[in-house]
C-alpha atoms as a PDB file:
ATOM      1  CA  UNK A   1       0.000   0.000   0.000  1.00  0.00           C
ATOM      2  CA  UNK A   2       2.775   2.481   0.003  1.00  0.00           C
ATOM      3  CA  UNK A   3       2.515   5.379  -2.081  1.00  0.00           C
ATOM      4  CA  UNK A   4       6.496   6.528  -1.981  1.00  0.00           C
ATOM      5  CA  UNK A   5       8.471   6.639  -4.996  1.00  0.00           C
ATOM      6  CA  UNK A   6      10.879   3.989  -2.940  1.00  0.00           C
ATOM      7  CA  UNK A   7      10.329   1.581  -0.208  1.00  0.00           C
ATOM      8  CA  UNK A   8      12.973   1.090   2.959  1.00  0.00           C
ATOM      9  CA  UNK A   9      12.090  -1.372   5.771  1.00  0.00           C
ATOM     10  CA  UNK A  10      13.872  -1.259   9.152  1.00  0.00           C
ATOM     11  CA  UNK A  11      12.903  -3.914  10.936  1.00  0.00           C
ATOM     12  CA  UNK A  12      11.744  -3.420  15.294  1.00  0.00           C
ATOM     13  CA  UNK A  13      15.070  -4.509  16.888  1.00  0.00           C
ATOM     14  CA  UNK A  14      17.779  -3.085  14.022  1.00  0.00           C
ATOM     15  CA  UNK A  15      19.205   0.205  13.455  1.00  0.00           C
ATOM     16  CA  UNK A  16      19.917   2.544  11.159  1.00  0.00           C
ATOM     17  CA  UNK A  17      23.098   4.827  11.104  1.00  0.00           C
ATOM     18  CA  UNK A  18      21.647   8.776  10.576  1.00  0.00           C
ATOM     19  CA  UNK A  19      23.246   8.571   7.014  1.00  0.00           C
ATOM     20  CA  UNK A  20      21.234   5.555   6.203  1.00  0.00           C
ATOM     21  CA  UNK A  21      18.481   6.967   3.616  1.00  0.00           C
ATOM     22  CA  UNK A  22      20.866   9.728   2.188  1.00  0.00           C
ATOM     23  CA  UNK A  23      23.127   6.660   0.989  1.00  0.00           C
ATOM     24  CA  UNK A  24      21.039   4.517  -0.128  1.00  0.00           C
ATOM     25  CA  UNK A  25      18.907   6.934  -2.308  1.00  0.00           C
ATOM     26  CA  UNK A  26      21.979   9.024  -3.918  1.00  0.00           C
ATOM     27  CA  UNK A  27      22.756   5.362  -4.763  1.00  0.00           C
ATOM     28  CA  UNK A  28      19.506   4.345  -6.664  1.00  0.00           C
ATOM     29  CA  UNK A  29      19.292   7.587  -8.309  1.00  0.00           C
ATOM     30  CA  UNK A  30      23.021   7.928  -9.724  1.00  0.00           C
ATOM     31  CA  UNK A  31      22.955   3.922 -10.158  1.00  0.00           C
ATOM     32  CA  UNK A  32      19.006   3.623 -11.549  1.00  0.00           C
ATOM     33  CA  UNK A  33      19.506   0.273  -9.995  1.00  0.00           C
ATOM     34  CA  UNK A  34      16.395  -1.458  -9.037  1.00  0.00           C
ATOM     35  CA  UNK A  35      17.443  -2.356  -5.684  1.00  0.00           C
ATOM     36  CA  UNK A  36      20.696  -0.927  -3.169  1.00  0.00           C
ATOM     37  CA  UNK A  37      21.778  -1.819  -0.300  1.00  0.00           C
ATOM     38  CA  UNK A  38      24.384  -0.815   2.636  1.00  0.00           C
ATOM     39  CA  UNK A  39      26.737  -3.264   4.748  1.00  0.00           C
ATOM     40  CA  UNK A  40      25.598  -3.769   7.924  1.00  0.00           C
ATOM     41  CA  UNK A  41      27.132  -4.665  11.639  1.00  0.00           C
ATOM     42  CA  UNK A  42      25.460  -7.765  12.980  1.00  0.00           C
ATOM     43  CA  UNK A  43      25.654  -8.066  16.725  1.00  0.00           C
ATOM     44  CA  UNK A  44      25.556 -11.157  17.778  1.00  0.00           C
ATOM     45  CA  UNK A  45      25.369 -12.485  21.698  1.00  0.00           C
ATOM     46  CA  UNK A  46      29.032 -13.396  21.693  1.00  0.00           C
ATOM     47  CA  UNK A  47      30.314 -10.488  20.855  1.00  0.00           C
ATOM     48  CA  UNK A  48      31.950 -11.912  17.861  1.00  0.00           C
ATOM     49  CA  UNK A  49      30.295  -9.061  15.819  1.00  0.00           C
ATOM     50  CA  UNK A  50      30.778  -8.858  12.088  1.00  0.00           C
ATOM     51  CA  UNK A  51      30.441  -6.914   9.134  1.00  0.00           C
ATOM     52  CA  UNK A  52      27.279  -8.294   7.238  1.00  0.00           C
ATOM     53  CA  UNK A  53      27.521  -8.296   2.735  1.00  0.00           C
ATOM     54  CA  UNK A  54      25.190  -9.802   0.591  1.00  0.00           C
ATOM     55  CA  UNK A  55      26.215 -11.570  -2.722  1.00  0.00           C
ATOM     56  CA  UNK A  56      23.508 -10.560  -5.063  1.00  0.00           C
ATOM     57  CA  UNK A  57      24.568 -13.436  -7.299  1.00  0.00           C
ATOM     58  CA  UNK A  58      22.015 -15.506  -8.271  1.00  0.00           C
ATOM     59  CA  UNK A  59      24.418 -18.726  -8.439  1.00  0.00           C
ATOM     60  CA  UNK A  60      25.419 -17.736  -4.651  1.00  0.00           C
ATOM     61  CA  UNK A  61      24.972 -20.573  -1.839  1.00  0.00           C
ATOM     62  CA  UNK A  62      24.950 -18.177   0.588  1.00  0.00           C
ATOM     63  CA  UNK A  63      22.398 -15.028  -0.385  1.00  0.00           C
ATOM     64  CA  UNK A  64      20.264 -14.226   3.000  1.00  0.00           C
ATOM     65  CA  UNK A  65      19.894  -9.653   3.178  1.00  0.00           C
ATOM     66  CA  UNK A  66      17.955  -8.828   6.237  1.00  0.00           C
ATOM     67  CA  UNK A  67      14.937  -6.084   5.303  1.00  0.00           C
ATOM     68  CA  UNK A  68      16.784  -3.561   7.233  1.00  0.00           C
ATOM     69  CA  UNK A  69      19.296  -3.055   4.399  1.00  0.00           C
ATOM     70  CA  UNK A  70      16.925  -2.996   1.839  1.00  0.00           C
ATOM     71  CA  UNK A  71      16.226   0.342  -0.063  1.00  0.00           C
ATOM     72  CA  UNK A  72      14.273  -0.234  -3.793  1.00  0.00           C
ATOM     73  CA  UNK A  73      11.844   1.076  -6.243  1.00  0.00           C
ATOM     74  CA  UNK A  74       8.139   0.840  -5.183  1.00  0.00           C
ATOM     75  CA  UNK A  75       7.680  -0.674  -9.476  1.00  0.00           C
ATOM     76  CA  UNK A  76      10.161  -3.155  -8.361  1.00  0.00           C
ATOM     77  CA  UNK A  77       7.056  -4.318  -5.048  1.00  0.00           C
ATOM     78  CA  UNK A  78       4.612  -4.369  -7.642  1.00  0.00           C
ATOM     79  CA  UNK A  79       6.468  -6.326 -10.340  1.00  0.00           C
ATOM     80  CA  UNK A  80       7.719  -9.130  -8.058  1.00  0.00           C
ATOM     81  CA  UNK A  81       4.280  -9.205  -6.098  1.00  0.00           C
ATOM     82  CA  UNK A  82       4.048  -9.756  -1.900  1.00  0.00           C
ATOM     83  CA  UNK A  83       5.781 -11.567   0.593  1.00  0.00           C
ATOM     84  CA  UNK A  84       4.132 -15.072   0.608  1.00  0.00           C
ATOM     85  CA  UNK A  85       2.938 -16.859   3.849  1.00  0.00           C
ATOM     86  CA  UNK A  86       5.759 -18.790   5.572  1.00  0.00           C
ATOM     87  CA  UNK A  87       4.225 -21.806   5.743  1.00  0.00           C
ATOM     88  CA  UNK A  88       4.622 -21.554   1.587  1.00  0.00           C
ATOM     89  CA  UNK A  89       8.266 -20.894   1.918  1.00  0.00           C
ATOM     90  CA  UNK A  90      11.291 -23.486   2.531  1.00  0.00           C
ATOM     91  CA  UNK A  91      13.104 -20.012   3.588  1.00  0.00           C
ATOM     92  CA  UNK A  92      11.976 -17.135   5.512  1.00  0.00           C
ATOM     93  CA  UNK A  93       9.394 -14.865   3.247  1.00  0.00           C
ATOM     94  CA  UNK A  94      11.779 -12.076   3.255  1.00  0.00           C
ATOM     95  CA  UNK A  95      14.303 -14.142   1.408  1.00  0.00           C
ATOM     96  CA  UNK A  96      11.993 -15.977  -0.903  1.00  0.00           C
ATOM     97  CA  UNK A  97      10.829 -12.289  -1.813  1.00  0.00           C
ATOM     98  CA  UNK A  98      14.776 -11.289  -2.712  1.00  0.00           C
ATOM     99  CA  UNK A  99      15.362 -14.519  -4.921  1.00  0.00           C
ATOM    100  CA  UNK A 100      12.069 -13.772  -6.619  1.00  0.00           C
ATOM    101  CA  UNK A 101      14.264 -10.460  -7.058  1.00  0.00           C
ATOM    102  CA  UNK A 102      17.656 -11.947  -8.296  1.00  0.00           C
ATOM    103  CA  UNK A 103      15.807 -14.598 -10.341  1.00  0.00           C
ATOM    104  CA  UNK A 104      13.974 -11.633 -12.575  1.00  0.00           C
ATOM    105  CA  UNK A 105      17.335 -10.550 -13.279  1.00  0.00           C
ATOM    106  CA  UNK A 106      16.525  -6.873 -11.937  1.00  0.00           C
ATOM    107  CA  UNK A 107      19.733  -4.254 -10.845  1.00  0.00           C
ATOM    108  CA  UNK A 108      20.899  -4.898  -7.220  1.00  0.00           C
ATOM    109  CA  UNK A 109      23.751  -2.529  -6.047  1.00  0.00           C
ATOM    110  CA  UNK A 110      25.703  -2.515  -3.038  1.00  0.00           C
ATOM    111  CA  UNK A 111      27.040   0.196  -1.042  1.00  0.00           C
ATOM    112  CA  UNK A 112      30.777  -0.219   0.373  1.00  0.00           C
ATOM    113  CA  UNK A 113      29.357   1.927   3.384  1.00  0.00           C
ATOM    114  CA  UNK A 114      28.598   0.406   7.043  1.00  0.00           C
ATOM    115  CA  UNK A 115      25.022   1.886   7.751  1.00  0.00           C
ATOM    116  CA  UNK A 116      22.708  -0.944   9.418  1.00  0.00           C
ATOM    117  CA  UNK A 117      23.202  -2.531  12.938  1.00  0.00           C
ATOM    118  CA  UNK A 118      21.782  -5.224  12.878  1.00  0.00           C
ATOM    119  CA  UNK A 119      21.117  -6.637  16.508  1.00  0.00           C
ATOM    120  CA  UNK A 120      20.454 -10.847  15.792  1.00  0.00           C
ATOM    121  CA  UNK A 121      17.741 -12.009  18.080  1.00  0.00           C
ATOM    122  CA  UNK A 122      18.757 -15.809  17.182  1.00  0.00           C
ATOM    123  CA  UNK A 123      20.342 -16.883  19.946  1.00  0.00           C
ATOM    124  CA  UNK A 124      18.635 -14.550  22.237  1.00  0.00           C
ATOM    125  CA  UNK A 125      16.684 -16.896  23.857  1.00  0.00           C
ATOM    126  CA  UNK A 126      12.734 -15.310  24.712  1.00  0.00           C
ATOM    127  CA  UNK A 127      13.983 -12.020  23.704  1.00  0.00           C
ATOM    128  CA  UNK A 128      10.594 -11.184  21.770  1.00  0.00           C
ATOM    129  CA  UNK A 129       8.367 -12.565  25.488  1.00  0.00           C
ATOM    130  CA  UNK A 130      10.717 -10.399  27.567  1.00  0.00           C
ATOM    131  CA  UNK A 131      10.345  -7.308  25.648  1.00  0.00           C
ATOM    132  CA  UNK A 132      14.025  -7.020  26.076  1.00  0.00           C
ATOM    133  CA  UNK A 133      15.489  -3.731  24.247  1.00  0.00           C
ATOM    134  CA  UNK A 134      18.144  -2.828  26.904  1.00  0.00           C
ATOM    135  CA  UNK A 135      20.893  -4.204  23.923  1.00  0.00           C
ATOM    136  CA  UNK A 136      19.508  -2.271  21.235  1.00  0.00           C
ATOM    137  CA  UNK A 137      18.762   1.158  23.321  1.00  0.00           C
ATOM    138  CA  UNK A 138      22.802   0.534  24.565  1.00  0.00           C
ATOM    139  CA  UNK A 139      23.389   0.828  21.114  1.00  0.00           C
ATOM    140  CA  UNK A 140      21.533   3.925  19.732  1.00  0.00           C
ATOM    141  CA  UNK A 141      22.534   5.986  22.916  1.00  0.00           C
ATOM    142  CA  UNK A 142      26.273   4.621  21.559  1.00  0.00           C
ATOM    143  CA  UNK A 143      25.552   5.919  18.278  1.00  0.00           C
ATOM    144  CA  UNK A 144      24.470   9.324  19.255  1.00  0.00           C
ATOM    145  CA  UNK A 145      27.020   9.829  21.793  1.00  0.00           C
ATOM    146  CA  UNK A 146      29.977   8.285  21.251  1.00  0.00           C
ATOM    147  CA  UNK A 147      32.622   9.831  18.788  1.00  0.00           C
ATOM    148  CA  UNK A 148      33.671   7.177  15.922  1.00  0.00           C
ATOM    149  CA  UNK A 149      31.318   4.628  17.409  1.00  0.00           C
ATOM    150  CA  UNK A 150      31.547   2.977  14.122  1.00  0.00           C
ATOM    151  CA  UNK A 151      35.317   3.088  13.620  1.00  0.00           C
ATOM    152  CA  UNK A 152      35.530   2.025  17.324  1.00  0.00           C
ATOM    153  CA  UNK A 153      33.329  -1.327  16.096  1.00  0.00           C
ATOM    154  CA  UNK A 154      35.001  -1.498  12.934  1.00  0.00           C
ATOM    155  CA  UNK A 155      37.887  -2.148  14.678  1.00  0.00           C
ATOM    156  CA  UNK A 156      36.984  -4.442  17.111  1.00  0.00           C
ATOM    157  CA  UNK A 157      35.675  -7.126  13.905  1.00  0.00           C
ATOM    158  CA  UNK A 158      38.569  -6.641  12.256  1.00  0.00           C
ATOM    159  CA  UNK A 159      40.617  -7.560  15.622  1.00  0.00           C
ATOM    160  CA  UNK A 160      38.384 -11.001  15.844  1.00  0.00           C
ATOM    161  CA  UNK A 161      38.768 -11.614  11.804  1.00  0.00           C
ATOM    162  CA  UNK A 162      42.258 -11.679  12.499  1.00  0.00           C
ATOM    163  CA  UNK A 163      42.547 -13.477  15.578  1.00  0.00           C
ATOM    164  CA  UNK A 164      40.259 -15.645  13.580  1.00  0.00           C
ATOM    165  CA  UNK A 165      42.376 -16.809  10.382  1.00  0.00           C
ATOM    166  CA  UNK A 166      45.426 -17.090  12.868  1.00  0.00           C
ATOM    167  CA  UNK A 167      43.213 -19.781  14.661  1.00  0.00           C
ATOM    168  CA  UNK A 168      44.608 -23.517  14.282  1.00  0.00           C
ATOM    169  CA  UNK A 169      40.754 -24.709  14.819  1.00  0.00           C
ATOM    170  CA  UNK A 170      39.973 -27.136  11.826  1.00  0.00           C
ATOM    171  CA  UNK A 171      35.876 -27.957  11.981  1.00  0.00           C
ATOM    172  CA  UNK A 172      34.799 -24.140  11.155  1.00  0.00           C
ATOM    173  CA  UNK A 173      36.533 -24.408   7.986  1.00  0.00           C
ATOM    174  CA  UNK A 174      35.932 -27.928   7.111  1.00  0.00           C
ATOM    175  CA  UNK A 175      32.181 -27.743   7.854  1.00  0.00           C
ATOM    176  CA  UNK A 176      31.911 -24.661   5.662  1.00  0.00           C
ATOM    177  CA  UNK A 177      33.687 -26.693   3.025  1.00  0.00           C
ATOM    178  CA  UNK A 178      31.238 -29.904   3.312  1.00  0.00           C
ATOM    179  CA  UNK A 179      28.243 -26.840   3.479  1.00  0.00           C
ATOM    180  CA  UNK A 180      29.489 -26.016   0.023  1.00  0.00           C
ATOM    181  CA  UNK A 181      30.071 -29.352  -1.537  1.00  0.00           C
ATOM    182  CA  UNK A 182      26.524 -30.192  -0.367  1.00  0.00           C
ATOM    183  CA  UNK A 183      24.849 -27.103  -2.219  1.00  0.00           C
ATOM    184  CA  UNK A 184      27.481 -27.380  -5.140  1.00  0.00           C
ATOM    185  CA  UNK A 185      25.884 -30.790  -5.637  1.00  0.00           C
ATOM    186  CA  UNK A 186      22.032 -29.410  -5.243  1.00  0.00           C
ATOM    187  CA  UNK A 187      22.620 -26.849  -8.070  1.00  0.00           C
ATOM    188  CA  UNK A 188      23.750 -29.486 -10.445  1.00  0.00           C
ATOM    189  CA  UNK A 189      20.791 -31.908  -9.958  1.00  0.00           C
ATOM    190  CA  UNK A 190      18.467 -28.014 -10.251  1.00  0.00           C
ATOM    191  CA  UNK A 191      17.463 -27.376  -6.961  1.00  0.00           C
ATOM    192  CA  UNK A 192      18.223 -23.811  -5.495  1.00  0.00           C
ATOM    193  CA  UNK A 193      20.657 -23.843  -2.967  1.00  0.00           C
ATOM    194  CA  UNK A 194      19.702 -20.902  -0.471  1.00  0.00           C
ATOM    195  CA  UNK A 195      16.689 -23.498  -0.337  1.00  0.00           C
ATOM    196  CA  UNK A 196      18.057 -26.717  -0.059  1.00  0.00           C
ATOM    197  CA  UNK A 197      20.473 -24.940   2.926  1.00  0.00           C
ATOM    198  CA  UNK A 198      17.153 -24.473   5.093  1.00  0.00           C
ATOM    199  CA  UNK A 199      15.398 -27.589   4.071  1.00  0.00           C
ATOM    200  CA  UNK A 200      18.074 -29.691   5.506  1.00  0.00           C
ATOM    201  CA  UNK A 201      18.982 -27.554   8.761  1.00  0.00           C
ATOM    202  CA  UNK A 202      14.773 -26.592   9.483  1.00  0.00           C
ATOM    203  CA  UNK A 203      13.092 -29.124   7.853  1.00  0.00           C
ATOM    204  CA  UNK A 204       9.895 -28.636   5.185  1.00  0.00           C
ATOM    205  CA  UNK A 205       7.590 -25.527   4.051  1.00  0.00           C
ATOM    206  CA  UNK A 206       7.478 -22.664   7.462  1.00  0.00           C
ATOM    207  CA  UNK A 207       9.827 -24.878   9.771  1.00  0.00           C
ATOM    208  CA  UNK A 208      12.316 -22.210   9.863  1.00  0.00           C
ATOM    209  CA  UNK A 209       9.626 -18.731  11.421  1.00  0.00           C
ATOM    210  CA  UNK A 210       8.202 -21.696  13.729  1.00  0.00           C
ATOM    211  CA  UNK A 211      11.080 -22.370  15.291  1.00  0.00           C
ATOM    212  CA  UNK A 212      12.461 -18.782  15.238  1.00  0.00           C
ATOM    213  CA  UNK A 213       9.130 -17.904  16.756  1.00  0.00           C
ATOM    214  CA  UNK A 214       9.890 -20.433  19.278  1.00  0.00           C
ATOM    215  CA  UNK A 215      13.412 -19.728  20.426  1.00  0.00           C
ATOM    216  CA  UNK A 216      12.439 -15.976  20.736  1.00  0.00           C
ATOM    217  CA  UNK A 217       9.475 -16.188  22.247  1.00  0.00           C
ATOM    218  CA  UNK A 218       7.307 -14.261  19.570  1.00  0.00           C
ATOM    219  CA  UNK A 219       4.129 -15.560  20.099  1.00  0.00           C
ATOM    220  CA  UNK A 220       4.689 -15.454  24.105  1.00  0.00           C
ATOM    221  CA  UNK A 221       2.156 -13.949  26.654  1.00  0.00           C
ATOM    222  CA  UNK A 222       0.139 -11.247  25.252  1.00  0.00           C
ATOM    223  CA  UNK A 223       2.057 -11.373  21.927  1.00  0.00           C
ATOM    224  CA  UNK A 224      -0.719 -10.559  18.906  1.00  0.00           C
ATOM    225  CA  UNK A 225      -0.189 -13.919  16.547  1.00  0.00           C
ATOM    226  CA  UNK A 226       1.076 -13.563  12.699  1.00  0.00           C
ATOM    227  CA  UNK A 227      -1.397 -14.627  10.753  1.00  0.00           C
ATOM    228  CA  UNK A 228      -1.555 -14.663   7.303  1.00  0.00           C
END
């Protein structure tokens, strides 16, 4: 139903750096791409944070683009149609909605520019039943405060990156390697990857949103249900 020449969604729990729009819309106007988005930091529990890119390939294993990056044409909504139903989709709506995208061959542009954080709630066990934005209000206050918040951040990922390929641990690597050969293999007997990837960690058609909804507690104690 949006009226707006372009579309932006920033999803409840992420957040957008104050330069967020002005990027991505001096992008899709000097581009005329279809579709632009930013990098993004993901915060994860752990602290292992991590700078978030999305390879807009459409032979990619490995294509998942939270909403909160994505900036596009409102022509590009009504050419690829609405987000389906989960219990439709192998992969989370969101996703089947961006390989509709990539598979209609339309313009997707990134922008080398850090302007999403992107606070995960996978693996924050109930967060959606507890309410729990302590983490993300943290953040904002962070980001309107602190002086080179992002550079400070930036930093601190490319610290663990390199702590990381100095590491002598050998199942990361190899399991990312069998991941590969797995999804190599689907795409040569013409199944799609991305979808093959969630069939065989979730299971069939909406497994994956149940069990998110699950874990984070979504459709907890006075928590309106998503219906279709």
């Amino acid at each position: 139903m949006a009226q707006g020449r372009y579309i932006a969604f920033l999803s409840h729990d992420d957040l957008w750096m104050p330069n967020h729009l002005d990027i991505c819309l001096r992008e899709i106007q000097e581009s005329d791409a279809d579709f632009v988005y930013p990098l993004g930091l993901i915060i994860w529990t752990d602290e292992k944070n991590r700078v978030f890119a999305f390879d807009s390939n459409p032979k990619s294993h490995h294509t998942w683009l939270p909403a909160s990056f994505w900036f596009f044409k409102n022509e590009l909504a009504q050419q690829i149609g609405p987000w389906k139903h989960y219990s439709e989709c192998l992969m989370p709506p969101s996703q089947d909605w961006l390989f509709r995208v990539r598979k209609a061959g339309k313009t997707i542009r990134m922008i080398p520019e850090v302007t999403v954080v992107a606070i995960v709630a996978t693996g924050r066990a109930g967060v959606y039943e507890r309410r729990d934005y302590l983490e993300n209000k943290q953040y904002f206050e962070r980001m309107c405060q602190e002086p080179g918040f992002l550079e400070n951040e930036l930093t601190k990922v490319a610290i663990y990156h390199a702590k990381l390929e100095n590491s002598l641990a050998v199942w990361p690597p190899l399991r990312k390697g069998l991941t590969n050969a797995v999804l190599k293999v689907a795409r040569c007997l013409g199944m799609e990857p991305f979808k093959v990837r969630f069939a065989l960690s979730y299971g069939g058609k909406g497994s994956f949103i149940k069990r998110f909804h699950k874990d984070t507690g979504a459709h907890g104690p006075n928590k309106p249900k998503i219906d279709k």
